[in-house]
PDB file of N, CA and C in Angstrom:
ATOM      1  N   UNK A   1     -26.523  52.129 -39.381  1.00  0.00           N
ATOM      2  CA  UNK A   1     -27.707  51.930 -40.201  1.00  0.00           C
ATOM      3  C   UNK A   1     -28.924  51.829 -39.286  1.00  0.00           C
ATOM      4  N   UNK A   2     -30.086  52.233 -39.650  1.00  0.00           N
ATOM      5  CA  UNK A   2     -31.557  52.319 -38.706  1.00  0.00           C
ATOM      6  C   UNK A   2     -32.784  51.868 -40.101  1.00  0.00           C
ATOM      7  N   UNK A   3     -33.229  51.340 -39.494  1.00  0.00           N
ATOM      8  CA  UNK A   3     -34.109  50.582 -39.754  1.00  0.00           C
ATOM      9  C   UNK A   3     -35.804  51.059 -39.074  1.00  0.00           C
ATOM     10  N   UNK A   4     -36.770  51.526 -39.405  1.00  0.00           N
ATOM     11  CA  UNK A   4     -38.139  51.561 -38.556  1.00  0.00           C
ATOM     12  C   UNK A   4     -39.542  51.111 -39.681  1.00  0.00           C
ATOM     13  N   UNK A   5     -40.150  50.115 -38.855  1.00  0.00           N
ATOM     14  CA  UNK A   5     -41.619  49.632 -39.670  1.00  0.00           C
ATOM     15  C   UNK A   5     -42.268  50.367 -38.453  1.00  0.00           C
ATOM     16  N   UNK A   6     -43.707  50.468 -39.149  1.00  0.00           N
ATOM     17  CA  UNK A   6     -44.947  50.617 -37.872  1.00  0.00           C
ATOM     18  C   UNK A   6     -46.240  50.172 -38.642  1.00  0.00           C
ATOM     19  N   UNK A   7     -47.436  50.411 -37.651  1.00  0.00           N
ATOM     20  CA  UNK A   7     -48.280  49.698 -37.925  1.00  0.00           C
ATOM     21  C   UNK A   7     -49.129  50.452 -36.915  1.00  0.00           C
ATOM     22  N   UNK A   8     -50.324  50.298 -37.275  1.00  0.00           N
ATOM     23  CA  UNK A   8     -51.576  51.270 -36.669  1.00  0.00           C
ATOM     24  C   UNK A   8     -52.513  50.813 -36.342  1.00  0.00           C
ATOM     25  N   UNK A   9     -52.428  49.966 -35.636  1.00  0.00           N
ATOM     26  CA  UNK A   9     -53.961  48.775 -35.780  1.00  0.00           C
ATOM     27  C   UNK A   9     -55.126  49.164 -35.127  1.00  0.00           C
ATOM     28  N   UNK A  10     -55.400  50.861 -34.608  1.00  0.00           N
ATOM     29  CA  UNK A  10     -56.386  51.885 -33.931  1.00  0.00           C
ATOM     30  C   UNK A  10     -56.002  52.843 -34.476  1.00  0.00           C
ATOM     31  N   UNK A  11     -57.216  53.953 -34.372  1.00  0.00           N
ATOM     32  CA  UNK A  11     -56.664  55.520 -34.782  1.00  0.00           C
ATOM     33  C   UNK A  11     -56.011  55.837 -34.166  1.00  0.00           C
ATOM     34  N   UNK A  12     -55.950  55.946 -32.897  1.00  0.00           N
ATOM     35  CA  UNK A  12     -54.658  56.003 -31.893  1.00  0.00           C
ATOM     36  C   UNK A  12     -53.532  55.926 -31.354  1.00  0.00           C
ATOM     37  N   UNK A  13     -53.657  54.667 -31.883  1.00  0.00           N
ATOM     38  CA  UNK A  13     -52.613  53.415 -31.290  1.00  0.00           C
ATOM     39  C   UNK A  13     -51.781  53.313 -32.591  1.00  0.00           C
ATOM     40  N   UNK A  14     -50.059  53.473 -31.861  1.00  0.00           N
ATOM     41  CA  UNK A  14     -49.118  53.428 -33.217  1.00  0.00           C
ATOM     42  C   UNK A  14     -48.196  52.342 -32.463  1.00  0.00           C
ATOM     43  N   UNK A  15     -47.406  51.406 -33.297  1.00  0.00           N
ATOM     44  CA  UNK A  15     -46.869  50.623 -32.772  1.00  0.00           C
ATOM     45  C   UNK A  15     -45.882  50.429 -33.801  1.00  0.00           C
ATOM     46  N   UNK A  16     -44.523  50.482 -33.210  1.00  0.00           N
ATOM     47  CA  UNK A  16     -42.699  50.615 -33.875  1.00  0.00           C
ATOM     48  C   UNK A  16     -42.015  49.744 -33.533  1.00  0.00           C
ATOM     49  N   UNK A  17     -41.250  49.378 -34.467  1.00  0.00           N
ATOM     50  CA  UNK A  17     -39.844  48.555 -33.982  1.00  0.00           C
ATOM     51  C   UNK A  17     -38.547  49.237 -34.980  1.00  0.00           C
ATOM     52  N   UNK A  18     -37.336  49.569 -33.924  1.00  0.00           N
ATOM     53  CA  UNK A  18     -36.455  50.067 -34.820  1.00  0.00           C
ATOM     54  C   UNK A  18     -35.397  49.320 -34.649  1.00  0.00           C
ATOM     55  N   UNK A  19     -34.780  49.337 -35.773  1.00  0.00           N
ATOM     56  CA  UNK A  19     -33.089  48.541 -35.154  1.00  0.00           C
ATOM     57  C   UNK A  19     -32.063  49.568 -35.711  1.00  0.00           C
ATOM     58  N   UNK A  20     -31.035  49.711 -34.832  1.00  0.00           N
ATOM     59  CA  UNK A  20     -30.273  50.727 -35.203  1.00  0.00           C
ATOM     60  C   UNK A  20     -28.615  49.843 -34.766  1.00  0.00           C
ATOM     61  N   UNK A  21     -27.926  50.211 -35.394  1.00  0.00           N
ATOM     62  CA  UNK A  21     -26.383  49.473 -35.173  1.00  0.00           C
ATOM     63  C   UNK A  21     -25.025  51.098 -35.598  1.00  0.00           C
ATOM     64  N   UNK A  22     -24.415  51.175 -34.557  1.00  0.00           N
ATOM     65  CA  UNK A  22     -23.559  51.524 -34.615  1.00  0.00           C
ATOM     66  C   UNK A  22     -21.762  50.809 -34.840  1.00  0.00           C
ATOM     67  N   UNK A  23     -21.159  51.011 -35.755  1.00  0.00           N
ATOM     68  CA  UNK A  23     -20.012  50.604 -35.845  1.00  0.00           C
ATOM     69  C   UNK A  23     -18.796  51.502 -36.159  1.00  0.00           C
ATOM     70  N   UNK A  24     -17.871  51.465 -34.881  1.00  0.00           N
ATOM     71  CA  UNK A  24     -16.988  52.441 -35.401  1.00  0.00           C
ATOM     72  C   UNK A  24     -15.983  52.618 -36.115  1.00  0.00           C
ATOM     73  N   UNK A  25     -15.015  53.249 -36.926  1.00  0.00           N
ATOM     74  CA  UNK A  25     -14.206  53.505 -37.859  1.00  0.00           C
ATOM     75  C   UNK A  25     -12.890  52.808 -37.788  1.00  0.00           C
ATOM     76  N   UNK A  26     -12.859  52.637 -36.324  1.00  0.00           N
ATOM     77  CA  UNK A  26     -11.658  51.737 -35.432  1.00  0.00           C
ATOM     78  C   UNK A  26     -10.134  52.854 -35.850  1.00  0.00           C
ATOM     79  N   UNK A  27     -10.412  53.810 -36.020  1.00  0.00           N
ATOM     80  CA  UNK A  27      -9.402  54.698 -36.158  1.00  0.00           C
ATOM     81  C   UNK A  27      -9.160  55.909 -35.022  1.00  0.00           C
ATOM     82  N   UNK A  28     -10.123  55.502 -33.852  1.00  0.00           N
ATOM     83  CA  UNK A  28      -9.814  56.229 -32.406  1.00  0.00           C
ATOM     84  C   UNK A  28      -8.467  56.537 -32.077  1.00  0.00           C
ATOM     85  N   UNK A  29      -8.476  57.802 -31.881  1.00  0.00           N
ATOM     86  CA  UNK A  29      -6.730  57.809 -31.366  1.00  0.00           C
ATOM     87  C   UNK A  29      -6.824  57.974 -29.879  1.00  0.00           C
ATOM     88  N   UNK A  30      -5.967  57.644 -29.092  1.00  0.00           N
ATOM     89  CA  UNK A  30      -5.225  57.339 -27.417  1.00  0.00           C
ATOM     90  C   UNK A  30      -7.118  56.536 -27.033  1.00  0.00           C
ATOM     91  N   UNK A  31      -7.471  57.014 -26.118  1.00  0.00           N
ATOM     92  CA  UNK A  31      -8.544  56.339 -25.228  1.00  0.00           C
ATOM     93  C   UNK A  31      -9.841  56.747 -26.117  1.00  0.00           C
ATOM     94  N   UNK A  32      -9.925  57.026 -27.288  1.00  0.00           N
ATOM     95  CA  UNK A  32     -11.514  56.729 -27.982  1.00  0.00           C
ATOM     96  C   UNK A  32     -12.089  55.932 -27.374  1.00  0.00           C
ATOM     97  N   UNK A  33     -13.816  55.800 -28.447  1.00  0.00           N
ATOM     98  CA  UNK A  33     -14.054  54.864 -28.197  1.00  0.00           C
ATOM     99  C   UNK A  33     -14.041  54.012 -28.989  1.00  0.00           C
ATOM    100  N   UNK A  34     -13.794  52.852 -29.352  1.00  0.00           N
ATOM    101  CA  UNK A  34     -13.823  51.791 -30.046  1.00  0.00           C
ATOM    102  C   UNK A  34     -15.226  50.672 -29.627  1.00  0.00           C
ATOM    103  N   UNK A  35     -16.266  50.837 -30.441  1.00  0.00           N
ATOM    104  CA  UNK A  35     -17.247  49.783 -30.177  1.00  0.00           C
ATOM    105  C   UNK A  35     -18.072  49.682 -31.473  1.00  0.00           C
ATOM    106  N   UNK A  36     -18.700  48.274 -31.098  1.00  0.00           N
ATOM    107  CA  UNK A  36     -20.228  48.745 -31.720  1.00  0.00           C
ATOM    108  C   UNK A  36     -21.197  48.141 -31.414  1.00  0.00           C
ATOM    109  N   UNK A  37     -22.356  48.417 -31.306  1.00  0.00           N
ATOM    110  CA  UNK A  37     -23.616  48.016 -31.343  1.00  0.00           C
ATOM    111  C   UNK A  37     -24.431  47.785 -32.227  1.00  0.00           C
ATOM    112  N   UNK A  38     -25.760  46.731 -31.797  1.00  0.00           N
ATOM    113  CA  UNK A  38     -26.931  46.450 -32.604  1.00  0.00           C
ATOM    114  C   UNK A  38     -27.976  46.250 -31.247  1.00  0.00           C
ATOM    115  N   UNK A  39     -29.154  47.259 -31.681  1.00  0.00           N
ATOM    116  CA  UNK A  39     -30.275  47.498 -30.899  1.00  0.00           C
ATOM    117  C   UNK A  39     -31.488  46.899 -31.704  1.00  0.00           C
ATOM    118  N   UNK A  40     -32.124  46.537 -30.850  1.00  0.00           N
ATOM    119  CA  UNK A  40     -34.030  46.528 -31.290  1.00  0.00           C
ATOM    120  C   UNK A  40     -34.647  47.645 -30.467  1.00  0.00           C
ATOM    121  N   UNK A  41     -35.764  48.441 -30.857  1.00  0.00           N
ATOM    122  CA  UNK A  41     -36.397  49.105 -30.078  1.00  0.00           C
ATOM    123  C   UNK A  41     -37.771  49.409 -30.346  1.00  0.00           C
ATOM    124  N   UNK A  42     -38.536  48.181 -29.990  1.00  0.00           N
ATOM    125  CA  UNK A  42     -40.080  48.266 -29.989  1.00  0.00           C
ATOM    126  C   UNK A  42     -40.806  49.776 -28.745  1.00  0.00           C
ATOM    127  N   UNK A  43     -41.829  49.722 -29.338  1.00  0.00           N
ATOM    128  CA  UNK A  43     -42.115  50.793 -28.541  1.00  0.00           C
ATOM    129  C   UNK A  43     -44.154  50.857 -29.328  1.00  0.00           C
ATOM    130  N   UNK A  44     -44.630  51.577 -28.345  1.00  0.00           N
ATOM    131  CA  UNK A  44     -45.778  52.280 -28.616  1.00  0.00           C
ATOM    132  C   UNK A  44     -46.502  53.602 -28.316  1.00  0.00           C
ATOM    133  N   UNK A  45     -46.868  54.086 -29.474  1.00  0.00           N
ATOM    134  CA  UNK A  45     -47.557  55.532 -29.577  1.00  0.00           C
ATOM    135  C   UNK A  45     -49.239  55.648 -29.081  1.00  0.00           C
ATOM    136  N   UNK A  46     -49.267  55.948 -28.054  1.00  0.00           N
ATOM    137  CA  UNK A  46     -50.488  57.059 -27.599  1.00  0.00           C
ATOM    138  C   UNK A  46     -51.316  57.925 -28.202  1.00  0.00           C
ATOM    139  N   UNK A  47     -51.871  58.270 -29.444  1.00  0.00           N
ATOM    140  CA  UNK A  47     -52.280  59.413 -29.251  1.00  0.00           C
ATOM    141  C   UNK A  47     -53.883  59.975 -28.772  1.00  0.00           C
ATOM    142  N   UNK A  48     -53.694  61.079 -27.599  1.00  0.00           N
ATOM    143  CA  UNK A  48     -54.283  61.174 -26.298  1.00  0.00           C
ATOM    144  C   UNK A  48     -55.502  62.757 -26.628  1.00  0.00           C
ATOM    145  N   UNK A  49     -54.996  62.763 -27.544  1.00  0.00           N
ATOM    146  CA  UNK A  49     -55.819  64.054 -28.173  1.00  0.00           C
ATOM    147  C   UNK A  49     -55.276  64.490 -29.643  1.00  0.00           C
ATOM    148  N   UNK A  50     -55.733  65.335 -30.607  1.00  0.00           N
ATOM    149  CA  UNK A  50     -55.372  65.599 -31.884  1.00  0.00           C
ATOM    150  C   UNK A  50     -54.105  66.254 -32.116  1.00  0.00           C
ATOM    151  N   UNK A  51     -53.516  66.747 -31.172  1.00  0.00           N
ATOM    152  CA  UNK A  51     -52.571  67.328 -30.554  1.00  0.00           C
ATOM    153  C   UNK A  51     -51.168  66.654 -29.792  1.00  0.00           C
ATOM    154  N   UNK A  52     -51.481  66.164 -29.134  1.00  0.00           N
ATOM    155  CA  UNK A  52     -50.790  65.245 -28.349  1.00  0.00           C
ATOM    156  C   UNK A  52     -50.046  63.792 -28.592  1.00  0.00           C
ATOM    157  N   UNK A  53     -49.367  63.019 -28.239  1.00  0.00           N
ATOM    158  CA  UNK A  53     -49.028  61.666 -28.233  1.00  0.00           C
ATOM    159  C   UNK A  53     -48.280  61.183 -26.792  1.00  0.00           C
ATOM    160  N   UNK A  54     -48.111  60.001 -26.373  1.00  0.00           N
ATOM    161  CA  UNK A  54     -47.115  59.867 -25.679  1.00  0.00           C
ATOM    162  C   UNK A  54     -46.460  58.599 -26.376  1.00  0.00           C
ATOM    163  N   UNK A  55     -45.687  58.723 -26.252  1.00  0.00           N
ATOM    164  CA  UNK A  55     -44.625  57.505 -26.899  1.00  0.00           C
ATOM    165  C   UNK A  55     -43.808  56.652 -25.411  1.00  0.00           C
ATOM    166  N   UNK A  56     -43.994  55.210 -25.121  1.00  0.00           N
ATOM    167  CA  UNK A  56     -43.377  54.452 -24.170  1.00  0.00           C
ATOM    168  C   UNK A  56     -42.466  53.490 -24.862  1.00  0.00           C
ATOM    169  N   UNK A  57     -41.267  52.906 -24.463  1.00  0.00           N
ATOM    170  CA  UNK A  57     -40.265  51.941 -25.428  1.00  0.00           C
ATOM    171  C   UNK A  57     -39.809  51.200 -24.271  1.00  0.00           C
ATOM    172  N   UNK A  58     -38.403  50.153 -25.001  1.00  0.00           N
ATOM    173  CA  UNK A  58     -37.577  50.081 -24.482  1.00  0.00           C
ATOM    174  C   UNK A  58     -35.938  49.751 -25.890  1.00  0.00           C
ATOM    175  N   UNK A  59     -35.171  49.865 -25.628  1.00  0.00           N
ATOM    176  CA  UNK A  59     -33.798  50.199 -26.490  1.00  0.00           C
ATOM    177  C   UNK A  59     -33.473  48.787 -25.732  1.00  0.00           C
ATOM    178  N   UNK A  60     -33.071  47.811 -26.509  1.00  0.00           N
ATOM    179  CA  UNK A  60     -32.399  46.427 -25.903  1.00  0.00           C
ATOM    180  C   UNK A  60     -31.139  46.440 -27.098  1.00  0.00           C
ATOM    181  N   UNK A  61     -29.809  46.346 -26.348  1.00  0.00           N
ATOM    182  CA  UNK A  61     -28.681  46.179 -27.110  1.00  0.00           C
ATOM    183  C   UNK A  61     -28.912  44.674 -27.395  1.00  0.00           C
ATOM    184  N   UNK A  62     -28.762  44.274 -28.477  1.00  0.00           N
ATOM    185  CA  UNK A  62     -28.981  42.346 -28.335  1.00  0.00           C
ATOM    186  C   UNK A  62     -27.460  41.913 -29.008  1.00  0.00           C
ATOM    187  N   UNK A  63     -26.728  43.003 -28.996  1.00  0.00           N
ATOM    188  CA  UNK A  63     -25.514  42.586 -29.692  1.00  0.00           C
ATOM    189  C   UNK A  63     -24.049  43.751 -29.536  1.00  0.00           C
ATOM    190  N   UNK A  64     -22.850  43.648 -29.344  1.00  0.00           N
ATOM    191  CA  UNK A  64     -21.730  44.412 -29.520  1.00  0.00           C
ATOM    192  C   UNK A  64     -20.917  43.879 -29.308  1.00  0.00           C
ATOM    193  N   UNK A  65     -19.729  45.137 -29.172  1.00  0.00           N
ATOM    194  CA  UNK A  65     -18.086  44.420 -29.385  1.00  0.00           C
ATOM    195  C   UNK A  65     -17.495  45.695 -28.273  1.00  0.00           C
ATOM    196  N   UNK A  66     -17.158  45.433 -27.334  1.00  0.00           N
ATOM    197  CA  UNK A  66     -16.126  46.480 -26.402  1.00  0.00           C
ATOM    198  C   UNK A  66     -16.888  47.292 -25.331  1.00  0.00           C
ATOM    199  N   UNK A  67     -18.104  47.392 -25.109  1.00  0.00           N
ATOM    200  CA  UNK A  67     -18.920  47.540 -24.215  1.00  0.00           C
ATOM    201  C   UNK A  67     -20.468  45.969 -23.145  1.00  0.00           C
ATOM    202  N   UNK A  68     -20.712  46.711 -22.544  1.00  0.00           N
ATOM    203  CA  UNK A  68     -21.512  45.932 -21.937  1.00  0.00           C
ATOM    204  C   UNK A  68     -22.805  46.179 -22.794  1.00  0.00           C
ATOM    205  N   UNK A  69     -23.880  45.139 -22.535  1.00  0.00           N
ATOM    206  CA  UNK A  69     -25.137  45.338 -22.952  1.00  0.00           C
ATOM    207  C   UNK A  69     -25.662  45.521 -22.371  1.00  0.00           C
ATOM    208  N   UNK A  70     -26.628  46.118 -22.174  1.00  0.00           N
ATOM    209  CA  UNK A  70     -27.994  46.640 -21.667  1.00  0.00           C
ATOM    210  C   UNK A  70     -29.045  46.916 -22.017  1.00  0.00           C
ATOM    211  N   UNK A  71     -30.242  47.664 -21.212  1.00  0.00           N
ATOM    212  CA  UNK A  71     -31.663  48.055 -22.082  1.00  0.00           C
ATOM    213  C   UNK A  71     -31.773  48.966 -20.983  1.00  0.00           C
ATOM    214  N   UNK A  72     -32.697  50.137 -22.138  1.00  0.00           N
ATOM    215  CA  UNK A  72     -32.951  51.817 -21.930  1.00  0.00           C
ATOM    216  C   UNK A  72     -34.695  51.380 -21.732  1.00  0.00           C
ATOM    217  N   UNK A  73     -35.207  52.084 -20.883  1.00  0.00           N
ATOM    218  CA  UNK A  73     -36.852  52.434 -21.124  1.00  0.00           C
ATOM    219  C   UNK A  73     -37.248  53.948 -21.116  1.00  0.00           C
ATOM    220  N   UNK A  74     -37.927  54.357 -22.160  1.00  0.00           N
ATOM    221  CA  UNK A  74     -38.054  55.629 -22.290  1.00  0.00           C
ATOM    222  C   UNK A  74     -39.201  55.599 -22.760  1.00  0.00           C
ATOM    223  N   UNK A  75     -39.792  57.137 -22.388  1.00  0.00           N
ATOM    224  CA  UNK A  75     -41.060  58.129 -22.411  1.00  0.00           C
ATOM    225  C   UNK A  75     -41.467  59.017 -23.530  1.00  0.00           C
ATOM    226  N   UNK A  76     -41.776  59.588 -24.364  1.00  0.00           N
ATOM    227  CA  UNK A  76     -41.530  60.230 -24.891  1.00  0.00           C
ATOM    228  C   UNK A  76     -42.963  61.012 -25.547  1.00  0.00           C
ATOM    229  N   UNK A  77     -42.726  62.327 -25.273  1.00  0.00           N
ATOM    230  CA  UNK A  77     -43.997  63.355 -25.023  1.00  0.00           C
ATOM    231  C   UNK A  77     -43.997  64.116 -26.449  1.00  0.00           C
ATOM    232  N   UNK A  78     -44.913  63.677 -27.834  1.00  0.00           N
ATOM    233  CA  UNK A  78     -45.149  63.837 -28.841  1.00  0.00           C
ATOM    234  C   UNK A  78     -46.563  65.310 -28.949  1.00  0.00           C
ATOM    235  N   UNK A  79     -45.938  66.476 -29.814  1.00  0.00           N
ATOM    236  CA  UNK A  79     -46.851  67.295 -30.451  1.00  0.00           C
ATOM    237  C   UNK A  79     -46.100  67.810 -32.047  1.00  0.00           C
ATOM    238  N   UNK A  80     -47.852  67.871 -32.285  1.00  0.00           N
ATOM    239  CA  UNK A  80     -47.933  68.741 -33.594  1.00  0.00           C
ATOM    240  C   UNK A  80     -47.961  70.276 -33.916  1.00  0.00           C
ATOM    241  N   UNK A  81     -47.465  70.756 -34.729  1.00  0.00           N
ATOM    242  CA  UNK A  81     -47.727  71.949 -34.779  1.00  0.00           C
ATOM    243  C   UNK A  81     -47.672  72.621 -36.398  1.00  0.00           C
TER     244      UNK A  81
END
């Protein structure tokens, strides 16, 4: 399930939070994977011309079952067309 609000508080400026959770079927056969997760992933939108955006985040696991947790930071280079 995923989840995203935002909010615009500049013409420019876009600002997200998503939560996304993966859970699996638990019906993996020999070495699947068996896990699941729950993420938050705030982040903010750029936009740098009428054309353009850049999007900066970070992905924080704040929760699972059979893996480690961690956090992702990512970039992300937005156009229209």
């Amino acid at each position: 399930a995923d989840a995203l609000v935002g909010a615009e508080p500049a013409k420019n400026i876009l600002l997200l939070i998503e939560a996304l959770s993966s859970t699996s079927m638990r019906n993996e056969a020999g070495d699947g994977a068996d896990y699941d997760v729950v993420k938050l992933q705030p982040s903010a939108v750029w936009r740098f011309s009428r054309r353009f955006s850049l999007q900066a985040g970070v992905t924080h696991e704040i929760g699972g079952r059979n893996l480690v947790l961690g956090d992702t930071y990512f970039l992300s280079f937005w156009t229209t067309f």
